[in-house]
C-alpha atoms as a PDB file:
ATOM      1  CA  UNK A   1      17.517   9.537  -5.547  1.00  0.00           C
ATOM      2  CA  UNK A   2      14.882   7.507  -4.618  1.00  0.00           C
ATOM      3  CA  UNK A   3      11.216   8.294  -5.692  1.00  0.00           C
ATOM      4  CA  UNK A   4       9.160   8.521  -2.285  1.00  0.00           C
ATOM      5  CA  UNK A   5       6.239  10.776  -0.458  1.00  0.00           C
ATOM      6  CA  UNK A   6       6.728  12.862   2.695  1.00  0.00           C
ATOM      7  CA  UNK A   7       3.444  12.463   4.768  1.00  0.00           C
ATOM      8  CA  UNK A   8       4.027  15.713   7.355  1.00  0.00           C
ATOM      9  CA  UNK A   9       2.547  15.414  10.856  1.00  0.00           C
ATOM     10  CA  UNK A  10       2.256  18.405  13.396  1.00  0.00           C
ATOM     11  CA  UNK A  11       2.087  18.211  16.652  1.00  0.00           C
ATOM     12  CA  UNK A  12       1.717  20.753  19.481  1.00  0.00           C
ATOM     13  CA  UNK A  13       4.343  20.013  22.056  1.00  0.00           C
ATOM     14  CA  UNK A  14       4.426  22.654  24.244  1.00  0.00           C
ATOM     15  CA  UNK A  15       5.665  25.819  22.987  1.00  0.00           C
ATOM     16  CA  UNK A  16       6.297  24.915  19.505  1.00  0.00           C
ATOM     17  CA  UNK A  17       5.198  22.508  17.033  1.00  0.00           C
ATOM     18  CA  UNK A  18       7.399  19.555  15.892  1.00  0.00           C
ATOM     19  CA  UNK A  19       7.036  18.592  12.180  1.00  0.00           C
ATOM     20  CA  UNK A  20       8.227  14.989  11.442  1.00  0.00           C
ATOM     21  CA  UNK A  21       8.247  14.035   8.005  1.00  0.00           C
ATOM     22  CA  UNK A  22       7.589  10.754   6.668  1.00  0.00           C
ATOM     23  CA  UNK A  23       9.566   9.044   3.828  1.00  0.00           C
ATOM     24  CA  UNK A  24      10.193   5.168   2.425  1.00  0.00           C
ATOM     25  CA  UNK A  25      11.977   4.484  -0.650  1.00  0.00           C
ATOM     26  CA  UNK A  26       9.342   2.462  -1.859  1.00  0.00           C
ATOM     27  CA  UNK A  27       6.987   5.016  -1.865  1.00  0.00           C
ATOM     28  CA  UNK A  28       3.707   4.703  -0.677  1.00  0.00           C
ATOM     29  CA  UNK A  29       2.046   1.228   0.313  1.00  0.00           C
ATOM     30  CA  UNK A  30      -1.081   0.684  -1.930  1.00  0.00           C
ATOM     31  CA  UNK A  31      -1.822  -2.972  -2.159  1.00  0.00           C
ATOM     32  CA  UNK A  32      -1.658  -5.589   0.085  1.00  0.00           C
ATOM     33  CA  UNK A  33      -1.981  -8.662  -2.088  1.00  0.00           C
ATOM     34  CA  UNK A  34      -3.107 -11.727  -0.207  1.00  0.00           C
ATOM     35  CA  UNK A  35      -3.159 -15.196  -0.719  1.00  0.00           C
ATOM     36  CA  UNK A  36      -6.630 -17.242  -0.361  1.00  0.00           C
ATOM     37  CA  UNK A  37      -7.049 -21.181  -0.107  1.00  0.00           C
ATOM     38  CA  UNK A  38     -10.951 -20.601  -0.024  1.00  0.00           C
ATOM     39  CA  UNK A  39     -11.633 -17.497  -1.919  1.00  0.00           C
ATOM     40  CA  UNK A  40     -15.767 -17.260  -1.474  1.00  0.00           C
ATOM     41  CA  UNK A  41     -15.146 -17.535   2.408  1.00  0.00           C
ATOM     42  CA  UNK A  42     -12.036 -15.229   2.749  1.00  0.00           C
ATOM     43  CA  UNK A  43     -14.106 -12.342   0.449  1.00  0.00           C
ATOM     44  CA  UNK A  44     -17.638 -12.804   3.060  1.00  0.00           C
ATOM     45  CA  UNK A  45     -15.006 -12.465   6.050  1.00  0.00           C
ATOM     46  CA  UNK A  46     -13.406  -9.171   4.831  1.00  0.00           C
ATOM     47  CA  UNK A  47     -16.785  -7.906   3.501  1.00  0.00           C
ATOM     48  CA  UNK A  48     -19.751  -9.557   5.716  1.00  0.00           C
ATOM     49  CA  UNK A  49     -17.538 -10.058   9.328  1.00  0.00           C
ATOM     50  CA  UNK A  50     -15.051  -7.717   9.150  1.00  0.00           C
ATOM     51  CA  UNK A  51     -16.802  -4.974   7.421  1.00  0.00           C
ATOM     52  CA  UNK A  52     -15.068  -4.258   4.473  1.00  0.00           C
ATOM     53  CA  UNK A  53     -16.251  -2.212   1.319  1.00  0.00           C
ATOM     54  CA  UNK A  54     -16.309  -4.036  -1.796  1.00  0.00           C
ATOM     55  CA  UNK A  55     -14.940  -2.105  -4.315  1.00  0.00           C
ATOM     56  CA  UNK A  56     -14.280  -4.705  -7.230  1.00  0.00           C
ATOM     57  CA  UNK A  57     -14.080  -8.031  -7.630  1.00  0.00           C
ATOM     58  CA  UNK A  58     -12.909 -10.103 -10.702  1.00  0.00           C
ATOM     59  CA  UNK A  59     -12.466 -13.652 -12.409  1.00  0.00           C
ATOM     60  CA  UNK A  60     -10.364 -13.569 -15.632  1.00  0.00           C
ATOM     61  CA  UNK A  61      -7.774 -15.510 -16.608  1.00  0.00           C
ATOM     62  CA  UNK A  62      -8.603 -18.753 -14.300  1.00  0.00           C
ATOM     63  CA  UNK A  63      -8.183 -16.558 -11.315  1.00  0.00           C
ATOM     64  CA  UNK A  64     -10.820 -14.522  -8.413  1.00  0.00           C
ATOM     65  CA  UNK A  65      -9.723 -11.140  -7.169  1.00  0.00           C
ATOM     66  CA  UNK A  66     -11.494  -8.706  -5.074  1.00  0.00           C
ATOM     67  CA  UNK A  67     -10.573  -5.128  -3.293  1.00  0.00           C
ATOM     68  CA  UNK A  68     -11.707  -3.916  -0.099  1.00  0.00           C
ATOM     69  CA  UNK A  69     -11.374  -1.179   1.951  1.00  0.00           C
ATOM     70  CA  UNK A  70     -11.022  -2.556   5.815  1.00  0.00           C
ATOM     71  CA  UNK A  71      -8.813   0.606   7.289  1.00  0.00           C
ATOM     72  CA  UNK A  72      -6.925   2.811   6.381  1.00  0.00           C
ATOM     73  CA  UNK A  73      -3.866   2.713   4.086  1.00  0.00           C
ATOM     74  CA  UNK A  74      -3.736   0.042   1.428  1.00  0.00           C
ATOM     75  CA  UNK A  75      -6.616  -1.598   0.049  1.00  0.00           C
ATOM     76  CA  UNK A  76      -6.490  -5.666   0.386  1.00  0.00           C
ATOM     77  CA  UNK A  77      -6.493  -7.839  -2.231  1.00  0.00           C
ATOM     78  CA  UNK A  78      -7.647 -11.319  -1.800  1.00  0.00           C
ATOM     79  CA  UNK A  79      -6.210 -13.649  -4.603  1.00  0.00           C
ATOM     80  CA  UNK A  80      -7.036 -17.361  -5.358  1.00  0.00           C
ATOM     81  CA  UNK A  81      -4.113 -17.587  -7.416  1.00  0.00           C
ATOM     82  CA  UNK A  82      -1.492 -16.415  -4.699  1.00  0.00           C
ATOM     83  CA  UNK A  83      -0.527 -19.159  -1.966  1.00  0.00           C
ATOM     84  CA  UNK A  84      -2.060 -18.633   1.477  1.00  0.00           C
ATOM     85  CA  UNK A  85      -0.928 -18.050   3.889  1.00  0.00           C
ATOM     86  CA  UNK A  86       0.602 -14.565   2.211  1.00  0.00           C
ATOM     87  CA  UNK A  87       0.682 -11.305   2.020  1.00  0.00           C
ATOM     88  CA  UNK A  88       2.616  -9.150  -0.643  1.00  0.00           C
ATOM     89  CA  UNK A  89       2.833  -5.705  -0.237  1.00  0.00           C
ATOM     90  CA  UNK A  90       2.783  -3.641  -3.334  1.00  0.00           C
ATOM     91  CA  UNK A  91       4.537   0.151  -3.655  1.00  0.00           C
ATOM     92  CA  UNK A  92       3.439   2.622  -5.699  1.00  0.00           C
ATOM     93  CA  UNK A  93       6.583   4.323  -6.879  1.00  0.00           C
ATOM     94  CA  UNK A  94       6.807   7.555  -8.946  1.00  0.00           C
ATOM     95  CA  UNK A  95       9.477   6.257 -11.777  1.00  0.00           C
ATOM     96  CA  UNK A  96       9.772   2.797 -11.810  1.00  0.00           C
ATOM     97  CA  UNK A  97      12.704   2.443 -13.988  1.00  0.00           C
ATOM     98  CA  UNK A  98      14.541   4.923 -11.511  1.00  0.00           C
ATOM     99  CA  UNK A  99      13.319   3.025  -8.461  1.00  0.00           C
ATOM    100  CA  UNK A 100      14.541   0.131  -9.998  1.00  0.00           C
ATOM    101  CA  UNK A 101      17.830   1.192 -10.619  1.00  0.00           C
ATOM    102  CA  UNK A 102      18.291   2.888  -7.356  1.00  0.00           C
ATOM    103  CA  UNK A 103      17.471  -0.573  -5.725  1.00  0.00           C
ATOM    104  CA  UNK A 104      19.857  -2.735  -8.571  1.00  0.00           C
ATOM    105  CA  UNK A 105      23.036   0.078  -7.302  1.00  0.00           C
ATOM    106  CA  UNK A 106      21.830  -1.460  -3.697  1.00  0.00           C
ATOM    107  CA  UNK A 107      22.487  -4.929  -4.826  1.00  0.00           C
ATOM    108  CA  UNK A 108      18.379  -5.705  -4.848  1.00  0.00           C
ATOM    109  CA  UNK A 109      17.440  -7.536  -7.894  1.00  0.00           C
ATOM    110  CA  UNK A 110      13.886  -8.292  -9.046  1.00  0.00           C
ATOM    111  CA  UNK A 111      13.076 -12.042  -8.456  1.00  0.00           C
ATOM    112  CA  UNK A 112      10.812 -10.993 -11.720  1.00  0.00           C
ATOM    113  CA  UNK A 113       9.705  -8.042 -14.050  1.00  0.00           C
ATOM    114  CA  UNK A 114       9.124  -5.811 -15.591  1.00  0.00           C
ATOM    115  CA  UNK A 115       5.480  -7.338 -16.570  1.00  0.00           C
ATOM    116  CA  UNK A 116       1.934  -5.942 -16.323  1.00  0.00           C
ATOM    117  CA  UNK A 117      -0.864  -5.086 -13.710  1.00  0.00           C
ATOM    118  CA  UNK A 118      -4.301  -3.437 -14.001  1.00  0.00           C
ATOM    119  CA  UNK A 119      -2.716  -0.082 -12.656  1.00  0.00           C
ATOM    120  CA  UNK A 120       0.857  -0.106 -14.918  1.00  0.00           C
ATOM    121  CA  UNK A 121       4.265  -2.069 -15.319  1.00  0.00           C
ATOM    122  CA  UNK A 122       5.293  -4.067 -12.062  1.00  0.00           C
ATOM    123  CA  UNK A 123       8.960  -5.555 -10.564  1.00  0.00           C
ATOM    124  CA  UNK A 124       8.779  -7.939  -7.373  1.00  0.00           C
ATOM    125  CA  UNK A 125      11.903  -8.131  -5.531  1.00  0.00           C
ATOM    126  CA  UNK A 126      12.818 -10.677  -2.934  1.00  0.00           C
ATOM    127  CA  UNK A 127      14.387 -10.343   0.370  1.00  0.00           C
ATOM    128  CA  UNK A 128      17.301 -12.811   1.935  1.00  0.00           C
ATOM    129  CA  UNK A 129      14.704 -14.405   3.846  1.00  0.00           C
ATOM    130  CA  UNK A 130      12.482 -15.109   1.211  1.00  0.00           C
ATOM    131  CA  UNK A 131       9.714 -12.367   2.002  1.00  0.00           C
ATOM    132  CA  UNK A 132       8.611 -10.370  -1.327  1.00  0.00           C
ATOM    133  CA  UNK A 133       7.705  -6.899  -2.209  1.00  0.00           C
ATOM    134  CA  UNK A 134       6.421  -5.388  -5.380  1.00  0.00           C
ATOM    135  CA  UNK A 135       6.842  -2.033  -6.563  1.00  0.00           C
ATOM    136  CA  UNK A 136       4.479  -0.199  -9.575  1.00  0.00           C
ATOM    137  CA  UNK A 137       4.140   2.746 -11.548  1.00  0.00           C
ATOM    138  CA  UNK A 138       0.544   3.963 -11.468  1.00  0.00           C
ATOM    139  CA  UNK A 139       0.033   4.457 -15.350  1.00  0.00           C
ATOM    140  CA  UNK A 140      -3.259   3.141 -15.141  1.00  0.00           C
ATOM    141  CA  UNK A 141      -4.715   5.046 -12.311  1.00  0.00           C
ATOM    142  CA  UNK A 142      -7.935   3.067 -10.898  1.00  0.00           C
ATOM    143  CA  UNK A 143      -8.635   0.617 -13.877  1.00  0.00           C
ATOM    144  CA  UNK A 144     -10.338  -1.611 -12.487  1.00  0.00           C
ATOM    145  CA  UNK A 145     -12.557   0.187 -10.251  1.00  0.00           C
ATOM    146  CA  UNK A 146     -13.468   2.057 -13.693  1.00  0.00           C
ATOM    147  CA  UNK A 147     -13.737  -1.620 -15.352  1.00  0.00           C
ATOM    148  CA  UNK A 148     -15.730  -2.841 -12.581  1.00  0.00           C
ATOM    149  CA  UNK A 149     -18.280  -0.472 -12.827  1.00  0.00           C
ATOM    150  CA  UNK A 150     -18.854  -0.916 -16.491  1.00  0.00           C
ATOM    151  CA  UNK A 151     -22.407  -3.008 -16.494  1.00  0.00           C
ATOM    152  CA  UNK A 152     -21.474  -5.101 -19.717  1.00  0.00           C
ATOM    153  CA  UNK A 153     -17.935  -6.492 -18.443  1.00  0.00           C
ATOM    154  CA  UNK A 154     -18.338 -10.193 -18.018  1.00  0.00           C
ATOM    155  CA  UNK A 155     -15.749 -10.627 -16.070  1.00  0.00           C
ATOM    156  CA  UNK A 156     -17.221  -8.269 -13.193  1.00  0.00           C
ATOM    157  CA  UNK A 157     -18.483 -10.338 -10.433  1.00  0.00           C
ATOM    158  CA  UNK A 158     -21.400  -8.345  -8.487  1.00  0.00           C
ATOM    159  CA  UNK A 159     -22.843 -11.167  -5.919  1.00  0.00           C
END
């Protein structure tokens, strides 16, 4: 079986209540990974025009990356190493090596992985189209909102 989360909703209709529940196989949607040509301007958009919270941002490794909060849902990651325009969503799934199976028995196969992110090991899979999708086990929860809030880490950017 696939891992995956039920999100329950209740609504009042009437005379009863109707429950619908919620479920993906991918789990739940926590990244959306995107791909930035001009990574100073893209980060003041989100954070000065749009209004998002900065919650970390990074260099290491040759490459910028920065969170922010602008809704709800998954948090956006703007990358100077990914090719814009793109987005990649990234699922956080409860057993990766299951999930991963479940999706190989379903003739998916991972474009690449396993290999490592902040959070835990990572597979990206790729649709007929071309359009990719990553999926994670959390192993690491938060590491690098913990690393970015560590005052000696030099590779913390705080402008």
């Amino acid at each position: 079986m696939f891992a995956s989360y039920a999100v329950g909703i209740s609504t009042n209709i009437g005379y009863g209540t109707a429950v619908i529940n919620m479920t993906g196989p991918l789990g739940k949607l926590r990244f959306l990974y995107m791909g930035s040509e001009d990574f100073a301007a893209d980060l003041k958009y989100y954070r000065d025009s749009v209004g998002g919270e900065l919650l970390w941002n990074f260099k290491a490794f040759g490459a910028r990356v920065a969170a922010l909060r602008v809704g709800e849902g998954p948090l956006l990651l703007i990358a100077d190493h990914r090719p814009a325009p793109s987005y990649l969503p990234i699922y956080e799934v409860k057993n990766l090596e299951s999930t991963v199976n479940q999706l190989k028995s379903r003739k998916c196969r991972p474009n690449s992985g396993p290999f490592e992110i902040p959070n835990g090991p990572c597979y990206v899979f790729k649709d007929p189209s071309g359009n990719e999708f990553a999926i994670f086990q959390d192993v690491r929860p938060n590491a690098m909102g913990v690393s970015y809030t560590n005052p000696d880490n030099p590779r913390a950017i705080r402008d």
